[in-house]
N, C-alpha and C. Protein backbone atom coordinates (compact mmCIF):
# COMPACT_ATOMS: atom_id res chain seq x y z
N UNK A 1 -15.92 15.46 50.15
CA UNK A 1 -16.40 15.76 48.83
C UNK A 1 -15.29 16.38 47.98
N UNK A 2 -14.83 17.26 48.57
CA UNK A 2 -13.13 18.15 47.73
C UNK A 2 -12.41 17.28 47.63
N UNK A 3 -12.18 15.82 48.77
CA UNK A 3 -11.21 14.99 48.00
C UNK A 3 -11.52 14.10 46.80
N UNK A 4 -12.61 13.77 46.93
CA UNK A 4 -12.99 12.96 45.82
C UNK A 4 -12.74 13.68 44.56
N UNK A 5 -13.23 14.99 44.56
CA UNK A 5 -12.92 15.62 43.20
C UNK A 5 -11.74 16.06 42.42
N UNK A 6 -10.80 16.12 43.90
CA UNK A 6 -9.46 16.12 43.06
C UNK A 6 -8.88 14.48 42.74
N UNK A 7 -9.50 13.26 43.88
CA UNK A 7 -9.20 12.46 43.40
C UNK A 7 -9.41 11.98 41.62
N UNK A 8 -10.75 12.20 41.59
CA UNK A 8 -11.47 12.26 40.49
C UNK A 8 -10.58 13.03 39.11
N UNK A 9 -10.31 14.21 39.25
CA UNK A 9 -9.29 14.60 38.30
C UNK A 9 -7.71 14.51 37.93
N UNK A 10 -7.52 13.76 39.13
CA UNK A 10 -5.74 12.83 39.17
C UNK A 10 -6.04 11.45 38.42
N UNK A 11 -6.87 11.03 38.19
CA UNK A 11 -7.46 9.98 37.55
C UNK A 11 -7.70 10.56 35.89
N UNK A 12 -8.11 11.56 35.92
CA UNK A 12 -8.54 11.41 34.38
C UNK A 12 -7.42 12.32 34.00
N UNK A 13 -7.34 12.97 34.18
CA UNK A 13 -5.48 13.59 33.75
C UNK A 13 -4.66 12.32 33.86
N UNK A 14 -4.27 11.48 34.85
CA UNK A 14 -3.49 10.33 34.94
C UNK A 14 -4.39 9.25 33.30
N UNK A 15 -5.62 9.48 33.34
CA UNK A 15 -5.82 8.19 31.91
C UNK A 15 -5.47 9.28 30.69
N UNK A 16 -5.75 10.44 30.65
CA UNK A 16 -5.22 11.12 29.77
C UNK A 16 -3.77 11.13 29.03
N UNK A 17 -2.98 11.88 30.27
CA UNK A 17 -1.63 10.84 29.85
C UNK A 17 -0.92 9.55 29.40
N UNK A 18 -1.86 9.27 30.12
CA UNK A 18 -1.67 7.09 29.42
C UNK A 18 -2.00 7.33 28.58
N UNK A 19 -3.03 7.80 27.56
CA UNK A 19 -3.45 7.86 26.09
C UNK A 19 -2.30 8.21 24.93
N UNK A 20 -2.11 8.66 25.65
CA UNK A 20 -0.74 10.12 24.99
C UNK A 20 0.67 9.50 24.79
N UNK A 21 0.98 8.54 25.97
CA UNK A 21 2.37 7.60 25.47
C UNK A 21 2.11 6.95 24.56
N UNK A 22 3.55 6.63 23.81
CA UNK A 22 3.75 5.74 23.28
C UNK A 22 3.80 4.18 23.25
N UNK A 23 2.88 3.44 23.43
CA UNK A 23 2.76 1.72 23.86
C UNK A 23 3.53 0.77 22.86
N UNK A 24 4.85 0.56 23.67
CA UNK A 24 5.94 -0.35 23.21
C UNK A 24 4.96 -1.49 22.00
N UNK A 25 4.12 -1.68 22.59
CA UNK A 25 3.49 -3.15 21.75
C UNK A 25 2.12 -2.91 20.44
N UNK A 26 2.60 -1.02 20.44
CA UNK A 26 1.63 -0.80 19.03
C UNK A 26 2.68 -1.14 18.13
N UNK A 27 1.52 -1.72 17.28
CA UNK A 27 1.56 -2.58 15.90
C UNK A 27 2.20 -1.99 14.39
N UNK A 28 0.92 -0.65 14.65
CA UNK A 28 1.05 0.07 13.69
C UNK A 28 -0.16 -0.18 12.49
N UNK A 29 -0.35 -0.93 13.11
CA UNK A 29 -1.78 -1.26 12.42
C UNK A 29 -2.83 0.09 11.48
N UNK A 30 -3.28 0.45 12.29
CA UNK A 30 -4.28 1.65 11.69
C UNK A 30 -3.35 2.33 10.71
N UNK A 31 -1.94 2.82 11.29
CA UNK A 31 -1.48 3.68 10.65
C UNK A 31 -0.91 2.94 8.69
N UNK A 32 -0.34 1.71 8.71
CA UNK A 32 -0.21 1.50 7.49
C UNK A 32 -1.63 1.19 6.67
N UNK A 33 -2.85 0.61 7.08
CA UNK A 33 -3.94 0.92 6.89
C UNK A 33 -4.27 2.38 5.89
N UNK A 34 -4.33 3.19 6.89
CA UNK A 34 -5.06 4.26 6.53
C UNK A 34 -3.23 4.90 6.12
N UNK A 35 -2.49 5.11 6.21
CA UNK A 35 -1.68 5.51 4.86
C UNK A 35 -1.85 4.96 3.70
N UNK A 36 -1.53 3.86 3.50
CA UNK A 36 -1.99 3.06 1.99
C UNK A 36 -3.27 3.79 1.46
N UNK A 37 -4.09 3.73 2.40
CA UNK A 37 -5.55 4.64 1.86
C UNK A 37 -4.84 5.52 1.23
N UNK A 38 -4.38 7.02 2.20
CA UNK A 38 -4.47 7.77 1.50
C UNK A 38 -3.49 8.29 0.16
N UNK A 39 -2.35 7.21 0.27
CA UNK A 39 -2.12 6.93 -0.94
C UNK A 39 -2.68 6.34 -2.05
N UNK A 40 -3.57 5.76 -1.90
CA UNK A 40 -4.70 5.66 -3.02
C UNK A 40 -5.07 6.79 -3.51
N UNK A 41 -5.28 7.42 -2.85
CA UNK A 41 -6.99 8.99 -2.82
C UNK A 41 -5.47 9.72 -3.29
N UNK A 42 -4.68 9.69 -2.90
CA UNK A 42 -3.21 10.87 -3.75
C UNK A 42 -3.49 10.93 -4.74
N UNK A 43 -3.02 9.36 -5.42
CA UNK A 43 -2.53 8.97 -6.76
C UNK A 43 -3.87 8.93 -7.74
N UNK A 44 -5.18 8.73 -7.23
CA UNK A 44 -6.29 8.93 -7.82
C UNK A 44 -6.40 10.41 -7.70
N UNK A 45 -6.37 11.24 -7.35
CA UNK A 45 -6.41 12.60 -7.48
C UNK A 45 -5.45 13.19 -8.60
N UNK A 46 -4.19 13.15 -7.98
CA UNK A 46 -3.03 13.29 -9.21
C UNK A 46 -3.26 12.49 -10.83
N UNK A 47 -3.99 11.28 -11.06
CA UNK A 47 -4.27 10.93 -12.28
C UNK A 47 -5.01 11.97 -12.92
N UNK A 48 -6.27 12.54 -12.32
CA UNK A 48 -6.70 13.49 -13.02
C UNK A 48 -7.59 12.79 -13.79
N UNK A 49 -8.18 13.53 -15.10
CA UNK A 49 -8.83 12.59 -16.28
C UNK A 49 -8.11 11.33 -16.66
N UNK A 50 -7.21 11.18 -16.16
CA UNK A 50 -5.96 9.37 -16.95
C UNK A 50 -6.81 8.53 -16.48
N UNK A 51 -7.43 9.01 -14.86
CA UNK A 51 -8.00 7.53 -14.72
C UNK A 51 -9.67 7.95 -14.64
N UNK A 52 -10.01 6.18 -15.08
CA UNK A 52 -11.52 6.54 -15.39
C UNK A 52 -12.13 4.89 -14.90
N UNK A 53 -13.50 5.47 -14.08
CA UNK A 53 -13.93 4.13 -13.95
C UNK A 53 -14.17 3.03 -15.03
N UNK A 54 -14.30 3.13 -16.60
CA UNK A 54 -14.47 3.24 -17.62
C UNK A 54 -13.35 1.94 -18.17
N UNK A 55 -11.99 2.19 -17.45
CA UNK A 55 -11.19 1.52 -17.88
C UNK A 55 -10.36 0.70 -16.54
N UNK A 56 -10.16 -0.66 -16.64
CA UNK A 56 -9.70 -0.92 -15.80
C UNK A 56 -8.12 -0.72 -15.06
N UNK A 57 -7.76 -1.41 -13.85
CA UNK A 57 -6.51 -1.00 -13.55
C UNK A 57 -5.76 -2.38 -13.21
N UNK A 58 -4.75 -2.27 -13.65
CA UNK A 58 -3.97 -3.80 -13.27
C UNK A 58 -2.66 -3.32 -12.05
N UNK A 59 -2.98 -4.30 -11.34
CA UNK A 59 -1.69 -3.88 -9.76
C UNK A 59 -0.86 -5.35 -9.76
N UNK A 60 0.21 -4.45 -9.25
CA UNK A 60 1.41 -5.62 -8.94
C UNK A 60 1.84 -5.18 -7.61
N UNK A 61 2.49 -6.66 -7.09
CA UNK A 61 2.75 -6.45 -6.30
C UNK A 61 4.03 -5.49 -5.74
N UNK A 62 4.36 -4.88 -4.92
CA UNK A 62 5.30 -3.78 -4.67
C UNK A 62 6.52 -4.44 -4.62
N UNK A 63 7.69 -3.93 -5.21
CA UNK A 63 9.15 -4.88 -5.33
C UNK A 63 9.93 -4.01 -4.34
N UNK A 64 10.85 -4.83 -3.46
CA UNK A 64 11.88 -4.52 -2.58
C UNK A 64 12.64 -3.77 -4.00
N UNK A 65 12.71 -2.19 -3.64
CA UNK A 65 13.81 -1.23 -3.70
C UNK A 65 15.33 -2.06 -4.54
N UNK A 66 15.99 -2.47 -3.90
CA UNK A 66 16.85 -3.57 -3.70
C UNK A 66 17.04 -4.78 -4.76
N UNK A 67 15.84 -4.82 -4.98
CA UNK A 67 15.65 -6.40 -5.97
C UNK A 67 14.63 -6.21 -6.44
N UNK A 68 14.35 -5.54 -7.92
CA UNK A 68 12.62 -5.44 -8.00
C UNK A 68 12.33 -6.97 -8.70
N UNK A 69 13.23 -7.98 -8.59
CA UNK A 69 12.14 -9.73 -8.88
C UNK A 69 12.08 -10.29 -7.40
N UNK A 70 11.83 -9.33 -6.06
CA UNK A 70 11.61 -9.73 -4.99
C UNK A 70 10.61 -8.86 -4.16
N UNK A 71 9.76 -9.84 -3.84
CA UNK A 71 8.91 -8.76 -2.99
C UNK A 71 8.21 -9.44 -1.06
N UNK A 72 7.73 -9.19 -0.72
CA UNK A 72 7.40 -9.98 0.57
C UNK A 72 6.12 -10.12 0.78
N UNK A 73 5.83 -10.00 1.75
CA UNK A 73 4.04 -10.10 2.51
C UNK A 73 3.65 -8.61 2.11
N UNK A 74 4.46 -7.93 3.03
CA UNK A 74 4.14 -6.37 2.57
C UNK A 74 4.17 -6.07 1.82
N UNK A 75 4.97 -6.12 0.40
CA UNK A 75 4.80 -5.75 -0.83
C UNK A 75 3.13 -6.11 -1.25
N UNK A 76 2.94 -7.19 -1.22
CA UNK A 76 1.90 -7.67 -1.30
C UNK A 76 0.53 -7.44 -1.00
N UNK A 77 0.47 -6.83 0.70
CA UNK A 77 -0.56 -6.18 0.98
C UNK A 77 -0.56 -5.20 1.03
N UNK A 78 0.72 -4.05 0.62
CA UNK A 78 0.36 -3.01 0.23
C UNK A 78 -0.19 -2.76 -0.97
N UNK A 79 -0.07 -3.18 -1.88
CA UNK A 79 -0.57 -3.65 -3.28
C UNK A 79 -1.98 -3.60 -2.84
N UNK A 80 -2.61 -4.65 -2.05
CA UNK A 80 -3.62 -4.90 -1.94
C UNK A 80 -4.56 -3.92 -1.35
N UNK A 81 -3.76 -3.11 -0.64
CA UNK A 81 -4.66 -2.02 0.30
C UNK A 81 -4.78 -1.13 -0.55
N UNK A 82 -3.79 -0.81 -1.64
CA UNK A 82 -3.74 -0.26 -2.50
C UNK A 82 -5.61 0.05 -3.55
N UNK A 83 -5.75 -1.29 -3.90
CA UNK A 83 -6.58 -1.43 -4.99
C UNK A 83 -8.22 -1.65 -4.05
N UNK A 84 -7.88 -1.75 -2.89
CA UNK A 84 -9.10 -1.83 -2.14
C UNK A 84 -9.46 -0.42 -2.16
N UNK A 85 -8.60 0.61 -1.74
CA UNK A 85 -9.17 1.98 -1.84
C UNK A 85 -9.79 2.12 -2.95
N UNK A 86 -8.65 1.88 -4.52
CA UNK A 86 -9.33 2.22 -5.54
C UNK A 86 -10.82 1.49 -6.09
N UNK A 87 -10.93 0.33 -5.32
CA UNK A 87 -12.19 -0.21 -5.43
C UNK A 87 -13.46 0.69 -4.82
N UNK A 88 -13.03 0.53 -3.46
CA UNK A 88 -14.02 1.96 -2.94
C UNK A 88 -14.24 3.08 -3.52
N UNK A 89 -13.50 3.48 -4.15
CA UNK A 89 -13.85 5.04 -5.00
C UNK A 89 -14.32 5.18 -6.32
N UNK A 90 -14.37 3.07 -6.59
CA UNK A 90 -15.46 3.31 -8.10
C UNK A 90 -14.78 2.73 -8.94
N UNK A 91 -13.56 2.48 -9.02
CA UNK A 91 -12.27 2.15 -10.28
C UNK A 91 -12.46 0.42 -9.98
N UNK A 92 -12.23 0.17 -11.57
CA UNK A 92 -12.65 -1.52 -11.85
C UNK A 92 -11.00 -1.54 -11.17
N UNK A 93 -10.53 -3.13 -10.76
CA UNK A 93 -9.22 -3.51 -10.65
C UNK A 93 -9.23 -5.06 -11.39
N UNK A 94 -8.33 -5.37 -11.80
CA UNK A 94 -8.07 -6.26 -12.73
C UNK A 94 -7.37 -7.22 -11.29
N UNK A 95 -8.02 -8.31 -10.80
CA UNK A 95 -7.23 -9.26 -9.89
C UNK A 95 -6.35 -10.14 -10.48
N UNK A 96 -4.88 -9.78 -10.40
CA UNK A 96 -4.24 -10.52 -10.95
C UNK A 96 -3.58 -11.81 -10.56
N UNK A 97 -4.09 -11.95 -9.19
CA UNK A 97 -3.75 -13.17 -8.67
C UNK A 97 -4.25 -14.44 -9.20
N UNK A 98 -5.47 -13.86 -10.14
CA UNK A 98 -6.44 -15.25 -10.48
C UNK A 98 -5.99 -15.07 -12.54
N UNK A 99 -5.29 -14.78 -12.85
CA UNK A 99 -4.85 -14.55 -14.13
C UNK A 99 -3.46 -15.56 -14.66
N UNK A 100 -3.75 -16.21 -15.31
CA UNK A 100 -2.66 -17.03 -15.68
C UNK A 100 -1.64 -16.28 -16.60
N UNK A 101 -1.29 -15.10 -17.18
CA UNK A 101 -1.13 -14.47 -18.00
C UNK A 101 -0.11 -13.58 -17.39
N UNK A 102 0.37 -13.67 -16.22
CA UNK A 102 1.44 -13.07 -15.20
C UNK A 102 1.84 -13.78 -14.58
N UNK A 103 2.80 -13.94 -14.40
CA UNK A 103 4.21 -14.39 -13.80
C UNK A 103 3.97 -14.71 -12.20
N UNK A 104 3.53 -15.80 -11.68
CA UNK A 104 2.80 -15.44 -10.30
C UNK A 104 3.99 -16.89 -9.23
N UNK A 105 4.33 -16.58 -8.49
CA UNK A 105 5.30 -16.93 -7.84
C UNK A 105 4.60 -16.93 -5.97
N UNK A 106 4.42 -17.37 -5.64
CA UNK A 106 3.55 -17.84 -4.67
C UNK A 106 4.94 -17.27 -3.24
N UNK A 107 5.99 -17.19 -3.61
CA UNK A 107 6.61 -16.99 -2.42
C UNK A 107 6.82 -15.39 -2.35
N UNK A 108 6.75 -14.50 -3.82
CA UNK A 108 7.00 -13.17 -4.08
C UNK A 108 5.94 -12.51 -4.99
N UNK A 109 4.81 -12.87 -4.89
CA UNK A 109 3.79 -12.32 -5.49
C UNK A 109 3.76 -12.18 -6.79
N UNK A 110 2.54 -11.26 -7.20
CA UNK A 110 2.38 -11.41 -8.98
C UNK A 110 3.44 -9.78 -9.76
N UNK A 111 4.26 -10.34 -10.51
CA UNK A 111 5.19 -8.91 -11.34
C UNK A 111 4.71 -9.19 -12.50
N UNK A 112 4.61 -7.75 -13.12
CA UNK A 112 4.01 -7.91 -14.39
C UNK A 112 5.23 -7.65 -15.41
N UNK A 113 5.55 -8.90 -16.42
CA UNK A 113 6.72 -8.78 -16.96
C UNK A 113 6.39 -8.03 -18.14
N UNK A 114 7.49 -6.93 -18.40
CA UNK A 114 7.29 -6.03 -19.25
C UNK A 114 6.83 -6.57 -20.79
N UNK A 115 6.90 -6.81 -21.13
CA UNK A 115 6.98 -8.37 -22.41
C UNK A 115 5.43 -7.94 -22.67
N UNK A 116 4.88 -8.39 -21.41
CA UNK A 116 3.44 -8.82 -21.32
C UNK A 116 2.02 -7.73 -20.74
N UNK A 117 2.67 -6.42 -20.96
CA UNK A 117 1.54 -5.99 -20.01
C UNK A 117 0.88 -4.82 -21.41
N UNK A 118 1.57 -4.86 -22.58
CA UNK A 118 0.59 -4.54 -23.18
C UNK A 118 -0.25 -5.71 -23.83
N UNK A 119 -0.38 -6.64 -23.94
CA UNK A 119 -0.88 -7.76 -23.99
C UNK A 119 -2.16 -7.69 -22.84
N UNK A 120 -1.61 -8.06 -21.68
CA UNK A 120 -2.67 -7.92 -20.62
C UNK A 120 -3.51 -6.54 -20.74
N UNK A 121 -2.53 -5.45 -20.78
CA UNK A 121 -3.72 -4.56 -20.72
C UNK A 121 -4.75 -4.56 -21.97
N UNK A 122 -4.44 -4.90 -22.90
CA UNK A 122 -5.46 -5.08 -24.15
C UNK A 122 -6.47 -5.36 -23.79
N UNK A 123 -5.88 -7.10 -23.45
CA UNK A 123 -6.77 -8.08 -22.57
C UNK A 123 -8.02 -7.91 -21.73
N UNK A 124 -7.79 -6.78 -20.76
CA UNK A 124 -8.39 -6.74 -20.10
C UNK A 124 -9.00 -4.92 -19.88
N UNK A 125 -8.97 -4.20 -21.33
CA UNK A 125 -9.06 -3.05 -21.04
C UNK A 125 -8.47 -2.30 -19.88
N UNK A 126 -7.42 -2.40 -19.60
CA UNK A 126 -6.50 -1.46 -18.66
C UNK A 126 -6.08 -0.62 -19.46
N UNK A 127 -5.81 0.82 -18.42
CA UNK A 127 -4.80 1.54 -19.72
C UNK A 127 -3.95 2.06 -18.04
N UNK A 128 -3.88 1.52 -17.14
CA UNK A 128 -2.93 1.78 -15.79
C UNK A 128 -2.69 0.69 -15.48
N UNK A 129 -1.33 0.70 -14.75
CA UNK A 129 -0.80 -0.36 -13.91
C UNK A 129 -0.38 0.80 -12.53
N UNK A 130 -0.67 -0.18 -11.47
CA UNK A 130 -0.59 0.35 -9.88
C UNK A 130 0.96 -0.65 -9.74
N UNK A 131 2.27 0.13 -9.70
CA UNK A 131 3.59 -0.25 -9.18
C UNK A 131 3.85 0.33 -8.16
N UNK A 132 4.59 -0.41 -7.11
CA UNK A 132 5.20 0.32 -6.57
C UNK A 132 7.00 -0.48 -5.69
N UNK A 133 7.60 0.23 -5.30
CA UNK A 133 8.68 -0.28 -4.12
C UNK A 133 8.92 0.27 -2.94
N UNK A 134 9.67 -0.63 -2.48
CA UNK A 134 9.92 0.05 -0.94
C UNK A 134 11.32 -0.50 -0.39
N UNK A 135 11.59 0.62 0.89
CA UNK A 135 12.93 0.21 0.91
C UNK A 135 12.72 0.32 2.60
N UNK A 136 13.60 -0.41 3.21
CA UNK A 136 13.80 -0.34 4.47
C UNK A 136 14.69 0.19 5.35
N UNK A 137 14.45 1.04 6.09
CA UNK A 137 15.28 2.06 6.93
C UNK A 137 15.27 1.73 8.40
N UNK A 138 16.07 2.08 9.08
CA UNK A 138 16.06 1.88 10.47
C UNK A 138 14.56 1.73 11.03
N UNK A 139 13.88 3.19 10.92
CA UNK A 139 12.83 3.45 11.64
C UNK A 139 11.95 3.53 11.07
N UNK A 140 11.66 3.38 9.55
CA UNK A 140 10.83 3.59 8.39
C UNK A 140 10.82 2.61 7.48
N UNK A 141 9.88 2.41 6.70
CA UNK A 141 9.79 1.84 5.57
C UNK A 141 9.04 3.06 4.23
N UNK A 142 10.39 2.85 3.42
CA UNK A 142 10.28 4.27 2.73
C UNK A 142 8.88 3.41 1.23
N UNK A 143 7.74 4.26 1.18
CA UNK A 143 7.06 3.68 -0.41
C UNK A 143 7.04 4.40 -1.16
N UNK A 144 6.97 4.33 -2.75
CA UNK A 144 6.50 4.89 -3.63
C UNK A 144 6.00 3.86 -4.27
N UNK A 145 4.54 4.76 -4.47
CA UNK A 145 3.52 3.94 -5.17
C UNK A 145 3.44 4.61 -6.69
N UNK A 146 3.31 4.06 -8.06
CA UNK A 146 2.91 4.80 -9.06
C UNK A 146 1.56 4.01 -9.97
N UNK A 147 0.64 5.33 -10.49
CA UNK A 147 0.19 4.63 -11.89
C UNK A 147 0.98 5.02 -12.90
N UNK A 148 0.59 3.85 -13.81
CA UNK A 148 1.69 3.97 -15.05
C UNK A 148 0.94 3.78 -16.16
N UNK A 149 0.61 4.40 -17.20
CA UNK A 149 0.41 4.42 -18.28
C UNK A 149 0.40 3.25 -18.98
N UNK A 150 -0.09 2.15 -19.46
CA UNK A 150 0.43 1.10 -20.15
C UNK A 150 0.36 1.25 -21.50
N UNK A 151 0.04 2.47 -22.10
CA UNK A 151 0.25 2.34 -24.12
C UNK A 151 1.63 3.19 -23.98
N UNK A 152 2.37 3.90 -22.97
CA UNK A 152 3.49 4.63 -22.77
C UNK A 152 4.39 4.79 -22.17
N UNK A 153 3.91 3.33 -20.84
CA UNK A 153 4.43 3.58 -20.05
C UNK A 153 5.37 5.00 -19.25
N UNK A 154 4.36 6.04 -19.52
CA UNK A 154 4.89 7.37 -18.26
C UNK A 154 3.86 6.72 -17.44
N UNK A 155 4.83 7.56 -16.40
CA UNK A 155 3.89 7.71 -15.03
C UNK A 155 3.23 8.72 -14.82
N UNK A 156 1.98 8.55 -14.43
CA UNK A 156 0.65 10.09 -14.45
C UNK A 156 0.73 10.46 -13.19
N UNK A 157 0.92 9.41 -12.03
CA UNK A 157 0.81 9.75 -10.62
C UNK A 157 1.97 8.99 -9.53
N UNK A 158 2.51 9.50 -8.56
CA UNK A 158 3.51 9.34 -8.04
C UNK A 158 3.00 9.17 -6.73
N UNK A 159 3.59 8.56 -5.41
CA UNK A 159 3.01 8.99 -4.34
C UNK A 159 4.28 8.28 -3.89
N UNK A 160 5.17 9.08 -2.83
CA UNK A 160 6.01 8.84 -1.84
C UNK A 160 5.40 8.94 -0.53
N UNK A 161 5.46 7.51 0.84
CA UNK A 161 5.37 8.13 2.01
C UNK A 161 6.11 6.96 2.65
N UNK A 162 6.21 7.50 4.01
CA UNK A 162 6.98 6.45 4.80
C UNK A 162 5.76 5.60 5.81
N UNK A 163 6.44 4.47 6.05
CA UNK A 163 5.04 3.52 7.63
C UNK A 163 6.02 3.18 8.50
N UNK A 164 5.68 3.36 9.93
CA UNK A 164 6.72 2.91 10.80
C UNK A 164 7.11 1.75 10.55
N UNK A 165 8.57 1.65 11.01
CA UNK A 165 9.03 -0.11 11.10
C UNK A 165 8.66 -0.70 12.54
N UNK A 166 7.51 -1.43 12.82
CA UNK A 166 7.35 -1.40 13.70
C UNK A 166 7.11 -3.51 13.92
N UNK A 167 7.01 -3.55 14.86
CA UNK A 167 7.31 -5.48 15.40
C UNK A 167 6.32 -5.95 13.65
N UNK A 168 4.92 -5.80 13.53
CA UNK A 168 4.35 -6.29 12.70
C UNK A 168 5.14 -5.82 10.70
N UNK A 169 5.65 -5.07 10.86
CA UNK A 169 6.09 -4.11 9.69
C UNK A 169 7.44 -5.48 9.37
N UNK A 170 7.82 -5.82 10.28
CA UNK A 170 9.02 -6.60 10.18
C UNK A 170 8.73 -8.15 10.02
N UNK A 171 8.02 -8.28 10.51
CA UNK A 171 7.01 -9.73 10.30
C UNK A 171 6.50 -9.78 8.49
N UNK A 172 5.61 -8.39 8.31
CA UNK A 172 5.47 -8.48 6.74
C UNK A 172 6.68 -8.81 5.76
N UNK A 173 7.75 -8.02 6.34
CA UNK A 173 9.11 -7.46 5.35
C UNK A 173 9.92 -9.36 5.42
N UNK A 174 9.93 -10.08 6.02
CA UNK A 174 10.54 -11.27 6.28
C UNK A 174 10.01 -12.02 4.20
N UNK A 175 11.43 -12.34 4.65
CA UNK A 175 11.70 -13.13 2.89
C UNK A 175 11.28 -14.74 2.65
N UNK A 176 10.29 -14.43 2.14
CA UNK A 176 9.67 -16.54 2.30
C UNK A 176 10.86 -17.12 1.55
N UNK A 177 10.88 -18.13 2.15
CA UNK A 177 11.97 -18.89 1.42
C UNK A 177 11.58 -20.01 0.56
């Protein structure tokens, strides 16, 4: 009976520890997920009264640091994870993928050319645009996300964070050709 029970607790201390390493073949999944979230809930906090369910929001896709008329997969679905939060929390989003009225490039997503976004925002009652870039680091992928004002273009809200570079992170970041 005493062996079983210490067997019994070399086992769950032993799965305990397994929990606790690091597994070569995480993704990273949850974690850029739920960062993007809470860069949403930041930058909606930091707007303050600027933003209002009231008025809509127009998003672009996130530009490589590097080249802002280039962006990737990730630019793209960070963008997107982006406006899903702000959907959840009540805020209209202006889908600009289905808008002929932006610059939409199928290999680097939709940029909103400066020319045109007080136009669009008229258009479509926006008075924010969701920008952002990112840059790539050894072990990181550095973001800043902003809203931006579109009758003034300032920025009301800022949000810097990093997502691991991890096997899938590098798969997003790859340049369609």
């Amino acid at each position: 009976m005493r062996m079983n029970f210490r067997w019994a607790c070399f086992m769950v201390i032993g799965t305990l520890l397994s929990a606790c390493m690091n597994d070569p073949y995480d993704t990273g999944i949850d974690a850029i997920i739920s960062t993007n979230r809470a860069a949403a809930n930041n930058l909606i906090r930091m707007a303050g009264p600027e933003i209002s369910p009231s008025n809509n929001i127009i998003a672009a896709s996130f530009a490589s640091i590097d080249d802002l008329s280039q962006s990737s997969t990730f630019g793209r679905v960070a963008s997107q994870q982006l406006t899903s939060q702000f959907t959840a929390a009540g805020y209209s989003v202006v889908e600009m993928l289905l808008r002929n009225s932006v610059y939409i490039n199928e290999s680097q997503g939709e940029f909103l050319l400066s020319r045109a976004v007080n136009d669009i925002s008229a258009q479509h009652n926006a008075h924010l645009v969701l920008v952002g870039t990112y840059a790539v680091g050894e072990n990181n992928v550095f973001v800043t996300a902003k809203l931006v004002r579109t009758a003034d273009s300032v920025v009301i809200a800022a949000h810097d964070y990093a997502l691991p570079y991890t096997r899938d992170m590098r798969i997003l970041l790859r340049q369609w050709q």
